[in-house]
Protein backbone atom coordinates (compact mmCIF):
# COMPACT_ATOMS: atom_id res chain seq x y z
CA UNK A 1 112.08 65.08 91.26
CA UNK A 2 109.25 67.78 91.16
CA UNK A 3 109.84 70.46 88.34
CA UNK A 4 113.79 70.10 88.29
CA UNK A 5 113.59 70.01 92.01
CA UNK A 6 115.13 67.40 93.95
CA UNK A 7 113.24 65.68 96.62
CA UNK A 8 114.33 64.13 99.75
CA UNK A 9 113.11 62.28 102.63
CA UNK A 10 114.65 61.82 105.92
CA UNK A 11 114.04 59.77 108.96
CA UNK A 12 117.82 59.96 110.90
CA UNK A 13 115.68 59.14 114.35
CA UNK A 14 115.52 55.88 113.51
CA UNK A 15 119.19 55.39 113.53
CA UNK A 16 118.52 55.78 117.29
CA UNK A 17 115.83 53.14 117.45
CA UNK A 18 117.52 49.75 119.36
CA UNK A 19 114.81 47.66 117.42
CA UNK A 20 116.07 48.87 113.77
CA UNK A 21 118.12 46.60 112.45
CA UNK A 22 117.35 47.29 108.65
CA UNK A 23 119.18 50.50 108.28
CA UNK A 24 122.71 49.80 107.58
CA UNK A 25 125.44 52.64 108.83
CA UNK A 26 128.88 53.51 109.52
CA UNK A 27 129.40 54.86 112.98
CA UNK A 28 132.40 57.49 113.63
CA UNK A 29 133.73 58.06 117.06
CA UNK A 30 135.22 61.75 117.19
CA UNK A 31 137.75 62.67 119.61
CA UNK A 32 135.12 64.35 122.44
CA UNK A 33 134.06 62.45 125.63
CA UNK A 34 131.32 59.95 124.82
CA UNK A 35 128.33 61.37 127.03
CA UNK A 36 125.44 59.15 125.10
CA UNK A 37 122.80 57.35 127.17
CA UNK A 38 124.93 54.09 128.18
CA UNK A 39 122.09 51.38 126.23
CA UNK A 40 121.80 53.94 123.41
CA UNK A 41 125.79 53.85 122.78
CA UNK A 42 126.04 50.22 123.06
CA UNK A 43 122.93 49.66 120.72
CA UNK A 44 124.33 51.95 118.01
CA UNK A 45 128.03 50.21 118.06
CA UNK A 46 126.45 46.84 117.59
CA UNK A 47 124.01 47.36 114.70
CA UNK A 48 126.55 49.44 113.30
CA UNK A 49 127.61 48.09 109.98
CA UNK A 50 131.18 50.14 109.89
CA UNK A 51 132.65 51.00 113.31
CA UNK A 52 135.25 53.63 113.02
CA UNK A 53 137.35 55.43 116.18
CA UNK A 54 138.83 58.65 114.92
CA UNK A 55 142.04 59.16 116.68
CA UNK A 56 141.51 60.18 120.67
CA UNK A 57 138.25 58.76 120.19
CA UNK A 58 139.79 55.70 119.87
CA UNK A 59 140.47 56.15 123.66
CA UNK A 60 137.17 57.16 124.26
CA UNK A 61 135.95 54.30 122.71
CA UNK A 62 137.92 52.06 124.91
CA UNK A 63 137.39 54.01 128.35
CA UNK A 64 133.95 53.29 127.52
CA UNK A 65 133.99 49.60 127.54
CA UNK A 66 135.73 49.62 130.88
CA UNK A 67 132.75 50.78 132.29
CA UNK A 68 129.99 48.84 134.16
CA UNK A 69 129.05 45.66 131.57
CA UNK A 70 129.21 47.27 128.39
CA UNK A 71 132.43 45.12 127.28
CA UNK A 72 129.99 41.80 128.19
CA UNK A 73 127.06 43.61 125.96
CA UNK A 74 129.34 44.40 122.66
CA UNK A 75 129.39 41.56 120.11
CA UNK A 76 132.43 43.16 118.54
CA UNK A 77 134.32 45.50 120.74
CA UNK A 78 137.51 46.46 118.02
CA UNK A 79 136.28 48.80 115.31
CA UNK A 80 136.57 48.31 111.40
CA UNK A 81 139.09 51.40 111.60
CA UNK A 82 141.07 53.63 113.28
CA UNK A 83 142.18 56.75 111.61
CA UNK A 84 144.05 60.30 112.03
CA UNK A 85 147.14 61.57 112.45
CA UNK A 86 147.29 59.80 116.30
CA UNK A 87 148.79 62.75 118.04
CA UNK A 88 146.15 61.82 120.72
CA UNK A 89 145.89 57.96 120.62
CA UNK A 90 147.04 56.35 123.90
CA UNK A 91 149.62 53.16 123.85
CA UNK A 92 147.16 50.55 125.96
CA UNK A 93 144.34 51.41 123.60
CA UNK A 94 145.97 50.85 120.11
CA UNK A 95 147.22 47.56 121.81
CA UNK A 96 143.59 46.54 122.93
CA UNK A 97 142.25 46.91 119.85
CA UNK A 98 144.35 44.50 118.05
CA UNK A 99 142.94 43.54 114.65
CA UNK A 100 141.84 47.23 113.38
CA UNK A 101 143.15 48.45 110.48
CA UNK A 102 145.30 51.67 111.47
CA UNK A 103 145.56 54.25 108.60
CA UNK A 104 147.38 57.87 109.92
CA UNK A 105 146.45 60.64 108.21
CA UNK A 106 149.13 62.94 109.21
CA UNK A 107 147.56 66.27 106.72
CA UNK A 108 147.01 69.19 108.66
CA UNK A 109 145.14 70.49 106.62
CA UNK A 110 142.32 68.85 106.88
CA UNK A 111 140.47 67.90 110.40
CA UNK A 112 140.77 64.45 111.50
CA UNK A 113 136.53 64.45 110.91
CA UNK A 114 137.11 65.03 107.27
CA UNK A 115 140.16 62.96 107.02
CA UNK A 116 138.20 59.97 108.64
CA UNK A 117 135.08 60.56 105.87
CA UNK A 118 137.94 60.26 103.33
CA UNK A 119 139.25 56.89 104.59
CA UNK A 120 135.55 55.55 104.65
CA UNK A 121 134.70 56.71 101.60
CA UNK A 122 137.79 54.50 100.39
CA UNK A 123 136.69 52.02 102.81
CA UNK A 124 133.59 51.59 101.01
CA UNK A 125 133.86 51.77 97.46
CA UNK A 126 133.73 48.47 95.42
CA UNK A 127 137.38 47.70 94.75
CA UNK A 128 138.35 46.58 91.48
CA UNK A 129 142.29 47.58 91.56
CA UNK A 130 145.06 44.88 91.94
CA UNK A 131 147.26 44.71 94.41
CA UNK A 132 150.37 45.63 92.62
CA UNK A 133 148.07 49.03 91.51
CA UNK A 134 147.82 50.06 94.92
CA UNK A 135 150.36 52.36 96.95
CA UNK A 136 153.35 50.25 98.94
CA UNK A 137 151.51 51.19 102.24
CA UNK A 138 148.04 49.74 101.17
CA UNK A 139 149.09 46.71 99.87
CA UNK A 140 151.20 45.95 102.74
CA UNK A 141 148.24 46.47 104.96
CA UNK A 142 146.20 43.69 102.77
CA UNK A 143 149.41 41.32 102.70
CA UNK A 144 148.62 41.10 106.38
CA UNK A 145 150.37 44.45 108.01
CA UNK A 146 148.34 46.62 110.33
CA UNK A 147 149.06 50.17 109.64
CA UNK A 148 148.58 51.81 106.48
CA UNK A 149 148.68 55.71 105.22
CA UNK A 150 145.92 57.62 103.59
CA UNK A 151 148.30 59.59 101.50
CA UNK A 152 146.86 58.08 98.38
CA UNK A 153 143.17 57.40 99.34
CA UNK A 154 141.43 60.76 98.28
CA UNK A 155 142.64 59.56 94.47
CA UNK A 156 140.32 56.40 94.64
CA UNK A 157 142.52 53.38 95.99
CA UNK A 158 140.54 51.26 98.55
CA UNK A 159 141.72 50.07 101.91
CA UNK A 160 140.05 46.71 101.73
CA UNK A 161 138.26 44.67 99.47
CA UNK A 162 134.82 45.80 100.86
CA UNK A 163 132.04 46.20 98.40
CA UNK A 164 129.57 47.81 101.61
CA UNK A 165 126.47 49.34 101.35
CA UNK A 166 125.27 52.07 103.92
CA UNK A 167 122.46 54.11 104.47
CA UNK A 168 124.33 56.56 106.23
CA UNK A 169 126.63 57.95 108.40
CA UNK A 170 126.74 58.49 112.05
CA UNK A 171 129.51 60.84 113.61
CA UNK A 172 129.47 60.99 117.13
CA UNK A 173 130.55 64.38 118.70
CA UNK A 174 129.00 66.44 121.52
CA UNK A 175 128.84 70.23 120.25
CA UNK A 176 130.00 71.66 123.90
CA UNK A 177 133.66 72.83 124.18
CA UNK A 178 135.74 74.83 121.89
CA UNK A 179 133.48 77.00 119.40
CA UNK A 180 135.74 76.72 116.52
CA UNK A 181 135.90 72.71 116.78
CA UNK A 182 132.10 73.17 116.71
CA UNK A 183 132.93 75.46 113.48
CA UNK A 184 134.99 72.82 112.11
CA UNK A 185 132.72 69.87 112.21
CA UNK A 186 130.29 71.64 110.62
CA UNK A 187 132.59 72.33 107.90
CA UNK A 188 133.15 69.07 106.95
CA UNK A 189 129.38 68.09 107.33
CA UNK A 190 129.20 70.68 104.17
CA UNK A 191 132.28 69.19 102.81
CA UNK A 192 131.03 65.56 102.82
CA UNK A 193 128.93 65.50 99.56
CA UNK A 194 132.11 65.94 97.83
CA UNK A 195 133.81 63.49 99.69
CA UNK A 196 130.93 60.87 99.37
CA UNK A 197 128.58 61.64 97.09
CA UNK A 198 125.05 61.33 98.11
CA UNK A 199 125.38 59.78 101.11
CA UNK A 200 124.11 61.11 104.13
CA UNK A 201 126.68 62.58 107.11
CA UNK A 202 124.87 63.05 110.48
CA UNK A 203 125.99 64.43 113.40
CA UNK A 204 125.15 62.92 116.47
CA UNK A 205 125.65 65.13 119.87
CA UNK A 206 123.98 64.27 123.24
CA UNK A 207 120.49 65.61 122.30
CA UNK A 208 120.73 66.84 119.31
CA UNK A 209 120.91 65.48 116.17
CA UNK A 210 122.72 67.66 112.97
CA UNK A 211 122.92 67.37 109.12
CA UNK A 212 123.05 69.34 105.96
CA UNK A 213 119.73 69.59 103.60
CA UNK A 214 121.31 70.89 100.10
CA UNK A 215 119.27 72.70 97.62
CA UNK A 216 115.36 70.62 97.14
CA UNK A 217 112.46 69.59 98.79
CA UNK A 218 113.27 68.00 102.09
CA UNK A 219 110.69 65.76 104.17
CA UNK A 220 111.79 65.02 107.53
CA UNK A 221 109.76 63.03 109.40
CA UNK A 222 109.57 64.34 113.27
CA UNK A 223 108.70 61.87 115.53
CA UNK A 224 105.51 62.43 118.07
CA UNK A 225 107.38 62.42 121.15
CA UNK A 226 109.30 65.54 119.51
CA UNK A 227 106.40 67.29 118.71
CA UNK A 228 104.54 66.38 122.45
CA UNK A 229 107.38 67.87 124.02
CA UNK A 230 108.29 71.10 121.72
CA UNK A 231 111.40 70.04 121.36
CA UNK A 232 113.80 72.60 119.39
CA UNK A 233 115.24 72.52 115.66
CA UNK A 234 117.08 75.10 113.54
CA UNK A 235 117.99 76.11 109.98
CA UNK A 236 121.02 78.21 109.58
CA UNK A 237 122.55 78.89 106.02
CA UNK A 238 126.14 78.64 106.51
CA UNK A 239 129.17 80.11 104.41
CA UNK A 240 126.44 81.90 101.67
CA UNK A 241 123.00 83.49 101.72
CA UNK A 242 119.58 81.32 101.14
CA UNK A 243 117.44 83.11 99.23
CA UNK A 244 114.14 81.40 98.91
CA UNK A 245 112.88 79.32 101.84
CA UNK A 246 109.39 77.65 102.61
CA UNK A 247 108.59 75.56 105.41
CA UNK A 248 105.41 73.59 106.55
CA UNK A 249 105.62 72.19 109.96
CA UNK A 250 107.46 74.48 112.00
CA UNK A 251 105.71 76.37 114.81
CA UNK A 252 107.30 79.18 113.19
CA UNK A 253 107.20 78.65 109.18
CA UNK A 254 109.18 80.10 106.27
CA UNK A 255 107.35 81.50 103.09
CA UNK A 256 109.67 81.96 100.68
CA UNK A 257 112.32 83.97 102.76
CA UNK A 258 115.73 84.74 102.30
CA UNK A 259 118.47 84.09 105.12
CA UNK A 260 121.75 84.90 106.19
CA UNK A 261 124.19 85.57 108.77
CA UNK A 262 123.45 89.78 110.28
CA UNK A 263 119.71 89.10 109.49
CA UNK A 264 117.18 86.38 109.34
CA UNK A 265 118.07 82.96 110.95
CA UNK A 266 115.41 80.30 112.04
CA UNK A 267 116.88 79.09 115.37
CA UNK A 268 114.86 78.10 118.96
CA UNK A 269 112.17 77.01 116.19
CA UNK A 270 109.87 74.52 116.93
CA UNK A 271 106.72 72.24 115.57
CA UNK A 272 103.43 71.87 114.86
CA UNK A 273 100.93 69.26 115.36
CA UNK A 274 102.34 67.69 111.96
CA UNK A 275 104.28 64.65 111.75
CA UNK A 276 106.47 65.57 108.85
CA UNK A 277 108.48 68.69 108.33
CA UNK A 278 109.03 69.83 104.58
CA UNK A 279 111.68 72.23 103.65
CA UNK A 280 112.25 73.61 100.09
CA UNK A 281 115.34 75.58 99.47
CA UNK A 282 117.93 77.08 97.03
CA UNK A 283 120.35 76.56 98.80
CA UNK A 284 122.38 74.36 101.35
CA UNK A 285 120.83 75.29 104.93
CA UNK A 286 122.62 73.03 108.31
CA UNK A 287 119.04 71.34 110.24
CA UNK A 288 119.86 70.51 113.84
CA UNK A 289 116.63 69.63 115.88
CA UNK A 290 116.99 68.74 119.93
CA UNK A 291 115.95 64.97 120.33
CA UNK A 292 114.80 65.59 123.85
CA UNK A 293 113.98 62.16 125.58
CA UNK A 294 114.27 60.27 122.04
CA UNK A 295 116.44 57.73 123.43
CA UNK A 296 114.72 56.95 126.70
């Protein structure tokens, strides 16, 4: 902490790095078609340390292993979870999957993104609670049952005795289709600090990688293939103006300007010949930067 001023420094590429094996993260499958380089997807399940499926990406998930050899190539092919309110979960996949722990989440109030952050965030916490302490529909799921509800889980009980640590978390969703699904997701990338703390929500689409930078210093580090290739990043305050912002890396920098939605946004930016992009700002601003051929 500089001055009062939070610091931060982010790396999310290396999620995407096959040879990484030290960052520890929970992987979401959203309910949109799974269009991820076909080695990329199968590296990220594996080294993933909680696999969820949200609802119809439960059926993604498993449409996926029927194709070519990925089934042969996936150490552990039923995920730690599989949450929402299953309007769009297909019979044949919840039977292939045997094993996962089902938790519906039937609030419409709530997207099945945010709902799914809730059950992890339960999923993860160190549990401490005895059985008898926890609703009828938990502790029947840890007496051996299969399908529990989340209607207690935002208060603090705990799906399973977990204790996990993650660096992160990975959300798998492609941004094309419906714009206010696209709206949505980011709302709950803003909502997840107060859903899980600290810890870091990413969005991952096919080439583009997304995640909230709240008020600090931010140091992203951009890798060189990025910057070879010009490759395209953003920051867009969403929901409230940003008043002070200051860049250093961009092609196009910030000094201390304001932004907001009708005037000033920094989008179709792109980089300099520096391998580290610092942010400082007052207040939380959505970074989304293209990953190009990252994954190749």
């Amino acid at each position: 902490m500089m001055n009062g001023v939070k610091e931060y420094k982010w790396n999310p590429v290396e999620f995407l790095n096959p040879k990484n094996t030290s960052l520890k993260y929970a992987l979401l499958i959203l309910n949109r078609p799974i269009n991820y380089n076909h080695d990329l997807m199968i590296s990220l399940w594996n080294r993933a340390t909680v696999r969820v499926t949200v609802d119809g990406g439960t059926n993604n998930w498993f449409h996926f292993l029927n194709q070519e050899d990925a089934l042969s190539k996936i150490y552990h092919h039923t995920p730690h979870i599989i949450c929402g309110d299953m309007d769009s979960l297909e019979p044949k996949a919840s039977q292939f999957f045997v094993g996962a722990n089902v938790v519906e989440t039937p609030d419409q109030d709530e997207t099945d993104f945010t709902k799914a952050l809730r059950v992890l965030d339960a999923y993860l916490k160190d549990d401490t609670a005895e059985e008898e302490d926890l609703p009828y529909e938990l502790a029947k799921d840890m007496r051996g049952g299969s399908l529990v509800t989340c209607a207690n889980l935002a208060q603090g009980f705990v799906l399973t005795y977990s204790n996990v640590l993650v660096d992160g978390v990975v959300a798998l969703c492609d941004t094309s289709g419906r714009f206010d699904q696209i709206v949505a997701n980011i709302n709950t990338l803003y909502k997840a600090e107060g859903i899980l703390g600290s810890l870091p929500v990413y969005q991952l689409a096919q080439d583009s990688l997304t995640w909230v930078l709240t008020p600090g210093i931010h140091a992203i580090s951009v890798p060189d293939i990025l910057r070879r290739h010009q490759c395209w990043c953003s920051l867009v305050p969403f929901g409230s103006r940003a008043k002070y912002v200051t860049t250093k890396g961009l092609k196009w920098d910030l000094d201390g300007q304001s932004m907001e939605f009708g005037k000033l946004l920094s989008t179709s930016n792109t980089y300099s010949d520096k391998p580290v992009v610092t942010v400082q700002t007052d207040t939380a601003l959505t970074w989304s930067m293209g990953l190009g051929t990252v994954d190749d």
